[in-house]
Protein backbone atom coordinates (compact mmCIF):
# COMPACT_ATOMS: atom_id res chain seq x y z
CA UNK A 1 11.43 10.44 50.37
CA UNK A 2 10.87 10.91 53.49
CA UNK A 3 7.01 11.59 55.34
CA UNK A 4 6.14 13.49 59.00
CA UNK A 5 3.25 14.38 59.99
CA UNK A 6 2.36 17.06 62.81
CA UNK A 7 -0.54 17.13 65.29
CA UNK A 8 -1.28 21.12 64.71
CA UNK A 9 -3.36 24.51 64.94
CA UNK A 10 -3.38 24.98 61.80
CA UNK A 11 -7.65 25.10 61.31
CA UNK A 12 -8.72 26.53 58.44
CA UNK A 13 -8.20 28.20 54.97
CA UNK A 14 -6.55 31.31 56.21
CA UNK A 15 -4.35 29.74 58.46
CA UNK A 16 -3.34 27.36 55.27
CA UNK A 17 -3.12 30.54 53.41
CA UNK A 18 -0.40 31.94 56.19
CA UNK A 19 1.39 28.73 56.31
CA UNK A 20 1.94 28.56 52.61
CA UNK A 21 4.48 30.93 52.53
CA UNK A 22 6.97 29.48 55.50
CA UNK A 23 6.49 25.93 54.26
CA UNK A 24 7.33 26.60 50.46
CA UNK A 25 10.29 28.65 51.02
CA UNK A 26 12.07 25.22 53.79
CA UNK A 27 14.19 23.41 50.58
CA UNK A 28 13.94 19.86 52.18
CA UNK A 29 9.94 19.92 51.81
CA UNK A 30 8.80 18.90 48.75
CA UNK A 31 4.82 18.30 49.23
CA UNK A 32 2.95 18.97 52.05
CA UNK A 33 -0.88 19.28 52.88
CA UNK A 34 -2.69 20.07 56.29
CA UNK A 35 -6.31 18.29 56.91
CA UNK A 36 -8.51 20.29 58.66
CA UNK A 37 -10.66 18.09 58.55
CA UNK A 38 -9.52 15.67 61.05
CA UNK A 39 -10.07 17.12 64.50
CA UNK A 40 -5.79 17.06 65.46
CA UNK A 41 -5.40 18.81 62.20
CA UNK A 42 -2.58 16.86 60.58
CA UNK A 43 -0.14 18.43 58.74
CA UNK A 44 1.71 16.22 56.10
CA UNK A 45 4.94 17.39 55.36
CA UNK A 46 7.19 14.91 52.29
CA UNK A 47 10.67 15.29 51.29
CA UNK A 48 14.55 14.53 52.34
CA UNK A 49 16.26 15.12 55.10
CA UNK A 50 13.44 17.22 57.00
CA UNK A 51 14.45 18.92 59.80
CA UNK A 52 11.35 18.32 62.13
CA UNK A 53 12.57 21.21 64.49
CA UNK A 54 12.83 23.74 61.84
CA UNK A 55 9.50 22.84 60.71
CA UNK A 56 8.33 23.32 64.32
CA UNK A 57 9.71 26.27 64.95
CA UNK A 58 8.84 27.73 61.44
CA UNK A 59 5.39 27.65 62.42
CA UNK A 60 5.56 28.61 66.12
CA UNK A 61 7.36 32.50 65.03
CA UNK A 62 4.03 32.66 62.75
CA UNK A 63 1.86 32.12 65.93
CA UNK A 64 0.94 27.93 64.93
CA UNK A 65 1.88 24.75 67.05
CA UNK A 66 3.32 21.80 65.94
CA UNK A 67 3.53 18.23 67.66
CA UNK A 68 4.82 15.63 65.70
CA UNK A 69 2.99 12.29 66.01
């Protein structure tokens, strides 16, 4: 299993809630969480053989950015 994690702008509930959708539906991901609590708003992504860029890009068409760190 592989983990990345993403410096985002991904900052609260609703934009979780938006998220959900585009990160479910990517088969490589297999857990992932965002913590809005931490001020870079890390987004935890688990699984094999991510494709960081299609992550990226996933959540850039839904109006997000993603850094990974």
């Amino acid at each position: 299993m592989n983990t990345l994690k993403f410096k985002t702008s991904i900052n609260c509930s609703s934009c979780v809630a938006k998220v959900t959708p585009v990160l479910n539906a990517q088969e490589d991901i297999q857990n992932w969480e965002v913590n809005t609590e931490n001020p870079d708003k890390i987004l935890t992504v688990e699984g094999q053989n991510i494709d960081e860029e299609h992550v990226i890009k996933s959540l850039q068409k839904i109006g997000f950015k993603a850094e990974k760190i």
